[in-house]
PDB file of N, CA and C in Angstrom:
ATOM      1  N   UNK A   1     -28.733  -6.696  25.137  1.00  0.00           N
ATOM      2  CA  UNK A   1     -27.458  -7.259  24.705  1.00  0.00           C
ATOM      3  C   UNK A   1     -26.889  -6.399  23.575  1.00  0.00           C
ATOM      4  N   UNK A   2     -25.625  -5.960  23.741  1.00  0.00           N
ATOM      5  CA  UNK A   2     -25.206  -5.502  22.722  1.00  0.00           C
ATOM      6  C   UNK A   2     -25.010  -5.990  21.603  1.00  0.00           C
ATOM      7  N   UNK A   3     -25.130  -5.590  20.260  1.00  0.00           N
ATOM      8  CA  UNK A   3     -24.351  -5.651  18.896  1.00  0.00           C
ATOM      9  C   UNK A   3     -23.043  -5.781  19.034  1.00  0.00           C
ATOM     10  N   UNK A   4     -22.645  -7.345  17.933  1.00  0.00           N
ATOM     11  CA  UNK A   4     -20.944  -7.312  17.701  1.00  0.00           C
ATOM     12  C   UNK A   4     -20.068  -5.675  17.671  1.00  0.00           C
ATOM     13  N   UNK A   5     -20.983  -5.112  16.535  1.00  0.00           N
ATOM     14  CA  UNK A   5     -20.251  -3.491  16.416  1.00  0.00           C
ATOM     15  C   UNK A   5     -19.780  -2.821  17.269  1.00  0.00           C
ATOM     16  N   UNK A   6     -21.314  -3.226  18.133  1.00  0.00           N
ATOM     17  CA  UNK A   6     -20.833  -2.269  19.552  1.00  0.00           C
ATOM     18  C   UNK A   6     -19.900  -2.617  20.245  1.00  0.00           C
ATOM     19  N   UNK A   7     -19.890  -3.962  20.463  1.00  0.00           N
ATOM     20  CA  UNK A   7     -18.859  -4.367  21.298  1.00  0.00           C
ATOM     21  C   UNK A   7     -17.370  -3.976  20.912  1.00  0.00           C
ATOM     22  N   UNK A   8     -17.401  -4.455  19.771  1.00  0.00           N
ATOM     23  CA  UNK A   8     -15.945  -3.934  19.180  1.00  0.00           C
ATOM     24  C   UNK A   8     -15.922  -2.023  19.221  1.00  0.00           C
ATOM     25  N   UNK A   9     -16.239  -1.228  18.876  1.00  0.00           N
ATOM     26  CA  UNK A   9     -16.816  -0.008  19.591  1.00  0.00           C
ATOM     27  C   UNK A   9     -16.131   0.246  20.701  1.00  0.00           C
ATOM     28  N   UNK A  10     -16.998  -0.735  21.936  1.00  0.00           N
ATOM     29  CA  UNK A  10     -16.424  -0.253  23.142  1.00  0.00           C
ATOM     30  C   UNK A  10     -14.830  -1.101  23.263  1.00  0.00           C
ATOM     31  N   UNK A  11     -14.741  -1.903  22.738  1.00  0.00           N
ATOM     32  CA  UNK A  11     -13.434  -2.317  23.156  1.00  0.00           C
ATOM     33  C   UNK A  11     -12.458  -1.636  22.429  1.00  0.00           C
ATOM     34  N   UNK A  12     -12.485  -0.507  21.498  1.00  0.00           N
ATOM     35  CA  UNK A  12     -11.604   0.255  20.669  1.00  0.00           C
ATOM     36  C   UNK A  12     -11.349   1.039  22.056  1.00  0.00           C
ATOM     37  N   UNK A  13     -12.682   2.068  22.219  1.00  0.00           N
ATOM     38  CA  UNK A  13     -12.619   2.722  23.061  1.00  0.00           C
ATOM     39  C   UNK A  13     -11.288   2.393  24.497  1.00  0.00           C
ATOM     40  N   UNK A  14     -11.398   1.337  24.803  1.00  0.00           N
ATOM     41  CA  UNK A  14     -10.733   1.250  25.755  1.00  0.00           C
ATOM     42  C   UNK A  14      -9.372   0.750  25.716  1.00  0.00           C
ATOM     43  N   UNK A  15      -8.996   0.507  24.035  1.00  0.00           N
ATOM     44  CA  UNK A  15      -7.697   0.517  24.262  1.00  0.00           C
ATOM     45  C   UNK A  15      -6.392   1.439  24.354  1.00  0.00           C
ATOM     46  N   UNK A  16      -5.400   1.330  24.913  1.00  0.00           N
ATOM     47  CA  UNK A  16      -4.642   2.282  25.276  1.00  0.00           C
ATOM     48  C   UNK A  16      -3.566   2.842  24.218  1.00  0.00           C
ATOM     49  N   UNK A  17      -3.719   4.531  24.391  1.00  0.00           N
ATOM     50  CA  UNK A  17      -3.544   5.380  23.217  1.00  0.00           C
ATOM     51  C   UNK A  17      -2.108   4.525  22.545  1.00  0.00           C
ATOM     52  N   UNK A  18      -1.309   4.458  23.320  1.00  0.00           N
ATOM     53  CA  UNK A  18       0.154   3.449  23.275  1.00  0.00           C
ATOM     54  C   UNK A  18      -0.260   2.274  21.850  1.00  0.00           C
ATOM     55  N   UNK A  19      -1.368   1.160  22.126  1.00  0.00           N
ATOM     56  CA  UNK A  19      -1.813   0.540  21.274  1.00  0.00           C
ATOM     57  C   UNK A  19      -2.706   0.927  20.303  1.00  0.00           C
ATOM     58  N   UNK A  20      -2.427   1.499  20.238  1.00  0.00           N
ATOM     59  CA  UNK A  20      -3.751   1.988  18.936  1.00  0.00           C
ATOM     60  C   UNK A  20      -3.195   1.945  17.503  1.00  0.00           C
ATOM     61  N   UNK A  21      -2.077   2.130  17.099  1.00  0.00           N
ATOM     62  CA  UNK A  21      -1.229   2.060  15.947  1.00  0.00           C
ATOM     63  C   UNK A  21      -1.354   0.199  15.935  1.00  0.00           C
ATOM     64  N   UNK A  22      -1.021  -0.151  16.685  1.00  0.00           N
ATOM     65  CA  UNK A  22      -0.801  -1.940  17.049  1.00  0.00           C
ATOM     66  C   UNK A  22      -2.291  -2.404  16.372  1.00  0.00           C
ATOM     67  N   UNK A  23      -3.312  -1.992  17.074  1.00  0.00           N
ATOM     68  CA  UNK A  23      -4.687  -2.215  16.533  1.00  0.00           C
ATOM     69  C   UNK A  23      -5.118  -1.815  15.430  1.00  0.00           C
ATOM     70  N   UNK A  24      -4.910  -0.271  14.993  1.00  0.00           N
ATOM     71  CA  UNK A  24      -5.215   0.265  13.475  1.00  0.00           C
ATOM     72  C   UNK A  24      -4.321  -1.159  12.665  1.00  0.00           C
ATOM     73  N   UNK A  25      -3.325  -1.687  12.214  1.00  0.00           N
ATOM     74  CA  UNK A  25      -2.716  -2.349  11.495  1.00  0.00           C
ATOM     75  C   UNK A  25      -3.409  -3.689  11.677  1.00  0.00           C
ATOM     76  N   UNK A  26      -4.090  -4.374  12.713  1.00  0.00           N
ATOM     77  CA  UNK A  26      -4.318  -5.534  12.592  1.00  0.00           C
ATOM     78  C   UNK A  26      -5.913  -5.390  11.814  1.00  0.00           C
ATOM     79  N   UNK A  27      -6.344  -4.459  12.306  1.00  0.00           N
ATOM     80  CA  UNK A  27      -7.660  -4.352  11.736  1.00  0.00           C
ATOM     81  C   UNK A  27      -7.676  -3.826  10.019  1.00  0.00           C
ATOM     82  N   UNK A  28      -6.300  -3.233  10.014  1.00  0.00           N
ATOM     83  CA  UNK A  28      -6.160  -2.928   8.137  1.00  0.00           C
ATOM     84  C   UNK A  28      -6.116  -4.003   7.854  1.00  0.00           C
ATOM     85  N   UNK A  29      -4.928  -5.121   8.998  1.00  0.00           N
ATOM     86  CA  UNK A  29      -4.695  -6.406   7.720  1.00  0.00           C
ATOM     87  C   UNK A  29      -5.833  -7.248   7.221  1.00  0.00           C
ATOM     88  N   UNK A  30      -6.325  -7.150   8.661  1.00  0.00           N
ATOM     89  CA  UNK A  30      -8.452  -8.261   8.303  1.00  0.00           C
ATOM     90  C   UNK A  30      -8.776  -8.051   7.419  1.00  0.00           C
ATOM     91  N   UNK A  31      -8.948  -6.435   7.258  1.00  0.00           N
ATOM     92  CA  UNK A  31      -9.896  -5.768   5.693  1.00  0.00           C
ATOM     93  C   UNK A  31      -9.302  -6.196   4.775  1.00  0.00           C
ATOM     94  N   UNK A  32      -8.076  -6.440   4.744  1.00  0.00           N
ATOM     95  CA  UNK A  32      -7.502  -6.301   3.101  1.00  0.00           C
ATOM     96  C   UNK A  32      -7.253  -7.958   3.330  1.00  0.00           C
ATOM     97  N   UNK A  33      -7.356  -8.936   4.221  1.00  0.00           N
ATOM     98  CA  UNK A  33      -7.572 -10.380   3.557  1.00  0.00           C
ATOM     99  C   UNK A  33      -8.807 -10.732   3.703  1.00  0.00           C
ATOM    100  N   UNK A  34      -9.745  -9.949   3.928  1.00  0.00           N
ATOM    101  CA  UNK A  34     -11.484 -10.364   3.518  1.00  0.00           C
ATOM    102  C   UNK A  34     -11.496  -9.791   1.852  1.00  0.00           C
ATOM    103  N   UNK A  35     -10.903  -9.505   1.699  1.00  0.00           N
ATOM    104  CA  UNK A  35     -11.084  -9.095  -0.321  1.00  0.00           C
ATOM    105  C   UNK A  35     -10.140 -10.426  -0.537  1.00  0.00           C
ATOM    106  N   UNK A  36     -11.151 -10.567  -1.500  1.00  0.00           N
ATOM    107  CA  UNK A  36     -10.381 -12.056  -2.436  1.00  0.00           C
ATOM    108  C   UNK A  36      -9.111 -11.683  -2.950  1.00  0.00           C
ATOM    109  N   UNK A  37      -9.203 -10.925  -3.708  1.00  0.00           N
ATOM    110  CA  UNK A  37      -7.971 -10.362  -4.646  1.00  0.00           C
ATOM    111  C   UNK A  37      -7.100  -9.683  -3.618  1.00  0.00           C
ATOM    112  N   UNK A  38      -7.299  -9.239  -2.980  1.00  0.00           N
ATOM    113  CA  UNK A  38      -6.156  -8.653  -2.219  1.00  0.00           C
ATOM    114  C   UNK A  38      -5.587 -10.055  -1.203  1.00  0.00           C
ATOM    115  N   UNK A  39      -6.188 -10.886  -0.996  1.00  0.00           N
ATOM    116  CA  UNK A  39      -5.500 -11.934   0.331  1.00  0.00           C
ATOM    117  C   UNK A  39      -4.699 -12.609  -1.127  1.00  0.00           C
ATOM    118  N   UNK A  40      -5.580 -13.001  -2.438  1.00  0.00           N
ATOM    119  CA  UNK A  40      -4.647 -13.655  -3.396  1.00  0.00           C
ATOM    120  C   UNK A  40      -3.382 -13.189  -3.596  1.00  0.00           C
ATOM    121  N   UNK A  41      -3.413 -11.907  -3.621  1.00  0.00           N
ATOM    122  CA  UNK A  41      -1.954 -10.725  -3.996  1.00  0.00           C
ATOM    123  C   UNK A  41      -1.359 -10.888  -2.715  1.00  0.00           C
ATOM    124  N   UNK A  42      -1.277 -11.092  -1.715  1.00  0.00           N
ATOM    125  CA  UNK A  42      -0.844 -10.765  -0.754  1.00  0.00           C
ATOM    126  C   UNK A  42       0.067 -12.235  -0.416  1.00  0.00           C
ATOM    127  N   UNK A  43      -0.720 -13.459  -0.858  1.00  0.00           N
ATOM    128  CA  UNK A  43      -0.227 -14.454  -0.895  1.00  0.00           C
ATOM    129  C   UNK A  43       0.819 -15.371  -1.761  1.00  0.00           C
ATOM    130  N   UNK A  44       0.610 -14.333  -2.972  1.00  0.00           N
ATOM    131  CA  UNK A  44       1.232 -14.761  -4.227  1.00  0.00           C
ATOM    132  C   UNK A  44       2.861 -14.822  -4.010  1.00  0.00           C
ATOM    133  N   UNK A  45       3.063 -16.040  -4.768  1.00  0.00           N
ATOM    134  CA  UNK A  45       4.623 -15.989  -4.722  1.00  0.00           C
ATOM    135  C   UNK A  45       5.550 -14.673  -5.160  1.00  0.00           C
ATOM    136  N   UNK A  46       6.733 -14.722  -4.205  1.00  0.00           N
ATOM    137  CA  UNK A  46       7.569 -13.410  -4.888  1.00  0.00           C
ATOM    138  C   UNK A  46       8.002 -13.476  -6.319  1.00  0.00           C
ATOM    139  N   UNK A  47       8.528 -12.951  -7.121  1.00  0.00           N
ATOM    140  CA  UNK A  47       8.605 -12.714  -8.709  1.00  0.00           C
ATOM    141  C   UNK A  47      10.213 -12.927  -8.228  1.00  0.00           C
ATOM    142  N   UNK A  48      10.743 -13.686  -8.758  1.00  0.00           N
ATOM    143  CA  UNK A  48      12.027 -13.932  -8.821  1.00  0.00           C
ATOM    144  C   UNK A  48      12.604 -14.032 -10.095  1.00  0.00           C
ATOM    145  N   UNK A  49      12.033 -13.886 -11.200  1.00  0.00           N
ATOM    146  CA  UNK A  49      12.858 -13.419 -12.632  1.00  0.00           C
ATOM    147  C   UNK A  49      13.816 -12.274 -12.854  1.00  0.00           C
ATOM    148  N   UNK A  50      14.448 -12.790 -13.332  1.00  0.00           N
ATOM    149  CA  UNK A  50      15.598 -11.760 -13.524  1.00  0.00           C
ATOM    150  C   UNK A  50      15.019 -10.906 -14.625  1.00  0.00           C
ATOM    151  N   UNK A  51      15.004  -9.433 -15.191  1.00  0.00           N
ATOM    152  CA  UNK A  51      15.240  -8.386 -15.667  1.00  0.00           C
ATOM    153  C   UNK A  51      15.635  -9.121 -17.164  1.00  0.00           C
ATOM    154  N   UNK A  52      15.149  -8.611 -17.789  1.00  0.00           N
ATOM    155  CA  UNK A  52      15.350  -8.749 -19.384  1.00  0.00           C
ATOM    156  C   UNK A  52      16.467  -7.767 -19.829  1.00  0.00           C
ATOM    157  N   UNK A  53      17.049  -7.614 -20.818  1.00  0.00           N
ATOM    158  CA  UNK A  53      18.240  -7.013 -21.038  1.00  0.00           C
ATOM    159  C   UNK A  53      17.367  -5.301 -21.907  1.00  0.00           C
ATOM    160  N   UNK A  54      16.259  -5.734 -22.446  1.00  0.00           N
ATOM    161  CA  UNK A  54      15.345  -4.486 -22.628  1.00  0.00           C
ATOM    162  C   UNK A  54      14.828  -3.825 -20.899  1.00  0.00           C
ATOM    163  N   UNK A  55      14.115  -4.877 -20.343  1.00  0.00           N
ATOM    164  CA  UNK A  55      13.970  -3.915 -18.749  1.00  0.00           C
ATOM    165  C   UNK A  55      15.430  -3.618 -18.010  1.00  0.00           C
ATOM    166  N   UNK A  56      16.377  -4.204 -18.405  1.00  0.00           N
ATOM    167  CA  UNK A  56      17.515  -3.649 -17.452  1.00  0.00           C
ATOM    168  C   UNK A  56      17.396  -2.264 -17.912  1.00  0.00           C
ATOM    169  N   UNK A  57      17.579  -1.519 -19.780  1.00  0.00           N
ATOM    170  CA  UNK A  57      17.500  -0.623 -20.095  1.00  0.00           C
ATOM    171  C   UNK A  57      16.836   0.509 -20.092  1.00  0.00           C
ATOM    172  N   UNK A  58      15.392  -0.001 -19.716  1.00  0.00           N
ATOM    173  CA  UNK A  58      14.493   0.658 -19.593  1.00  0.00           C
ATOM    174  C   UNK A  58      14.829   1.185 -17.792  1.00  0.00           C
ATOM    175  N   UNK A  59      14.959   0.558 -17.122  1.00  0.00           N
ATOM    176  CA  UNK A  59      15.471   0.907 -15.866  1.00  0.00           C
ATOM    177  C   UNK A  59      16.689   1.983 -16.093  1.00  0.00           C
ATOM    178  N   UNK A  60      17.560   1.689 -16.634  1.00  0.00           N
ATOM    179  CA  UNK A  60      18.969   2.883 -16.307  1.00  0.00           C
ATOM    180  C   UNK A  60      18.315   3.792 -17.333  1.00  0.00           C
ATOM    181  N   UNK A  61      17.571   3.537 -18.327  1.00  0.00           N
ATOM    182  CA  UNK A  61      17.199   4.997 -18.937  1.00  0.00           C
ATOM    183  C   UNK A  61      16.095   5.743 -17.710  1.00  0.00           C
ATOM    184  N   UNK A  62      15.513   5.170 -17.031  1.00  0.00           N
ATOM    185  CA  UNK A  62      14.635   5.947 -15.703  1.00  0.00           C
ATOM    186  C   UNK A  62      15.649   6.633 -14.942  1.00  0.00           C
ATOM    187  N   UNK A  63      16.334   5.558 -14.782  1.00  0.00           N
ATOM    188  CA  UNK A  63      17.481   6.358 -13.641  1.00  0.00           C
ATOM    189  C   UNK A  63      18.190   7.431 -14.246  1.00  0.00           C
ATOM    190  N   UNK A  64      18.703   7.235 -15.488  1.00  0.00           N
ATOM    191  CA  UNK A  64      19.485   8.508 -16.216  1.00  0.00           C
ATOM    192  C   UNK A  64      18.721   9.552 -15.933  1.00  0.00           C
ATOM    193  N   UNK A  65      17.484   9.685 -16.596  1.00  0.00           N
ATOM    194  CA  UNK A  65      16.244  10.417 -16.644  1.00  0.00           C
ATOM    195  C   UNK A  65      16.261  11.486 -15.291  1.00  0.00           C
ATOM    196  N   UNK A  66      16.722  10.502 -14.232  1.00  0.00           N
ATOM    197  CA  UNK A  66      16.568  11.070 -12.730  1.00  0.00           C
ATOM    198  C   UNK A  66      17.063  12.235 -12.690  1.00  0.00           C
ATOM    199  N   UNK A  67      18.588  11.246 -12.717  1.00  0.00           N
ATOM    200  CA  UNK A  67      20.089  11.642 -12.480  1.00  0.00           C
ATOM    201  C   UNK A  67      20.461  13.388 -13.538  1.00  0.00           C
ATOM    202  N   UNK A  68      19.435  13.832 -14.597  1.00  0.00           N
ATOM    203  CA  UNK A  68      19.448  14.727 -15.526  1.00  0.00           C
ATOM    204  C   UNK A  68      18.152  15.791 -14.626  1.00  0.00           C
ATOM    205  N   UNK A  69      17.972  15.228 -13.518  1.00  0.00           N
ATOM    206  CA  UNK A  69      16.836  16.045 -13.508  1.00  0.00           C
ATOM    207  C   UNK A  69      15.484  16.215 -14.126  1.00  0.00           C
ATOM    208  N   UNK A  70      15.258  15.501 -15.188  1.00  0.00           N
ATOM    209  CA  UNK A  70      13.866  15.214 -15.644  1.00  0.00           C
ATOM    210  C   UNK A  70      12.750  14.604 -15.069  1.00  0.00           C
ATOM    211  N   UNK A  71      12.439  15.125 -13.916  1.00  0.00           N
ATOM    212  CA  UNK A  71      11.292  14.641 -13.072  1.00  0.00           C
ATOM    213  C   UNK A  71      10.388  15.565 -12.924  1.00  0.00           C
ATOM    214  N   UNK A  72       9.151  15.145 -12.542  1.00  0.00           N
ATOM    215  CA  UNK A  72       8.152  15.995 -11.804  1.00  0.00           C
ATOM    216  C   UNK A  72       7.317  15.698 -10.772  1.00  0.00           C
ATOM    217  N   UNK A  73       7.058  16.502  -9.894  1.00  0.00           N
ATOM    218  CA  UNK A  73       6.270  16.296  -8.706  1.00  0.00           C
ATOM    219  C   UNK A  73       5.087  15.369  -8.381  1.00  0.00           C
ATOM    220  N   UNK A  74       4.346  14.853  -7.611  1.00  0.00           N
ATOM    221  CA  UNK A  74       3.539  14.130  -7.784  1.00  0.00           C
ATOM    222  C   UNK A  74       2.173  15.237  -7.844  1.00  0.00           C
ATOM    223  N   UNK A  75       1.999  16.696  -7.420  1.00  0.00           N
ATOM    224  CA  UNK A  75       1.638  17.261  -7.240  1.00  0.00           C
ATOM    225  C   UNK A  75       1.516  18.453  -8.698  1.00  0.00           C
ATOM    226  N   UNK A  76       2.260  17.996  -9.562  1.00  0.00           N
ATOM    227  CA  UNK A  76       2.444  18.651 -10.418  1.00  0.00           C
ATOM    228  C   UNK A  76       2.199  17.270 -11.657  1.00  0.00           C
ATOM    229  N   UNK A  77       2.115  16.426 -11.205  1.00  0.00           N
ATOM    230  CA  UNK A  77       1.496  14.818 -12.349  1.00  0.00           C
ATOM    231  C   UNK A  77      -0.079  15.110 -12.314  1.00  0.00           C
ATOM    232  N   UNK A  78      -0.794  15.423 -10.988  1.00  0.00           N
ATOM    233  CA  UNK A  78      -1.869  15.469 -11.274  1.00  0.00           C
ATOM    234  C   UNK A  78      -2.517  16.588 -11.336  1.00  0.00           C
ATOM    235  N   UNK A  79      -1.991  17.865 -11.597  1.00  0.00           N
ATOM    236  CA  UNK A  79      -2.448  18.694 -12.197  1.00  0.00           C
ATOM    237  C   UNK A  79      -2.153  18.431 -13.508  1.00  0.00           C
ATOM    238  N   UNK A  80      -1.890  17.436 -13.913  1.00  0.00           N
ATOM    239  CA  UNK A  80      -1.746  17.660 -15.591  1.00  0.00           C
ATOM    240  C   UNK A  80      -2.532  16.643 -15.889  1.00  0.00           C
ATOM    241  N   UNK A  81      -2.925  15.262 -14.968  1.00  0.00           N
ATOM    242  CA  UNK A  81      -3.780  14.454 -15.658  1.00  0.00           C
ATOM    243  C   UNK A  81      -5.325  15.363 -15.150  1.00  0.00           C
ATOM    244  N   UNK A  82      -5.168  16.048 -14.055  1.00  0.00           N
ATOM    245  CA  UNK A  82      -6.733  16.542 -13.912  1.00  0.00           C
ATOM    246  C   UNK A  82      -6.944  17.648 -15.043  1.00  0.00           C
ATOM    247  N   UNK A  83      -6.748  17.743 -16.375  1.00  0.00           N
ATOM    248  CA  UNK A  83      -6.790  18.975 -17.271  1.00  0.00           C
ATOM    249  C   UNK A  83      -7.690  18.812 -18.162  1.00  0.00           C
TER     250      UNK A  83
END
């Protein structure tokens, strides 16, 4: 008799290339609501507070920031935290 593993195994195996994106996602979602903290986060109510008049600012100073060109790569963030 086979092992659960296996079984699931062979039944990967045989599903069709078409479904396989369909299956990768249901099997991400299992994993990530077998973690406590992640099914809690996942469940948690949406944040519906409005923006403080300091985070509105802090927001258009990001965006200014943009809009000036003061950015850097994500590729160029972690060469500077790996230093």
């Amino acid at each position: 008799m086979k092992s659960t593993r296996d079984r699931i195994h062979q039944l990967v195996d045989e599903v069709p290339e078409g479904d396989l994106a369909t299956v990768a996602l249901l099997l991400t979602e299992r994993h990530a609501t077998a973690d406590p903290f992640l099914r809690a986060l996942a469940n948690a109510p949406e944040d519906d507070e409005s923006l403080t008049p300091e985070e509105q600012d802090a927001v258009q100073e990001g965006l200014d920031a943009i809009a000036r060109g003061e950015v850097i790569s994500a590729s160029e963030l972690r060469r500077t935290i790996d230093r």
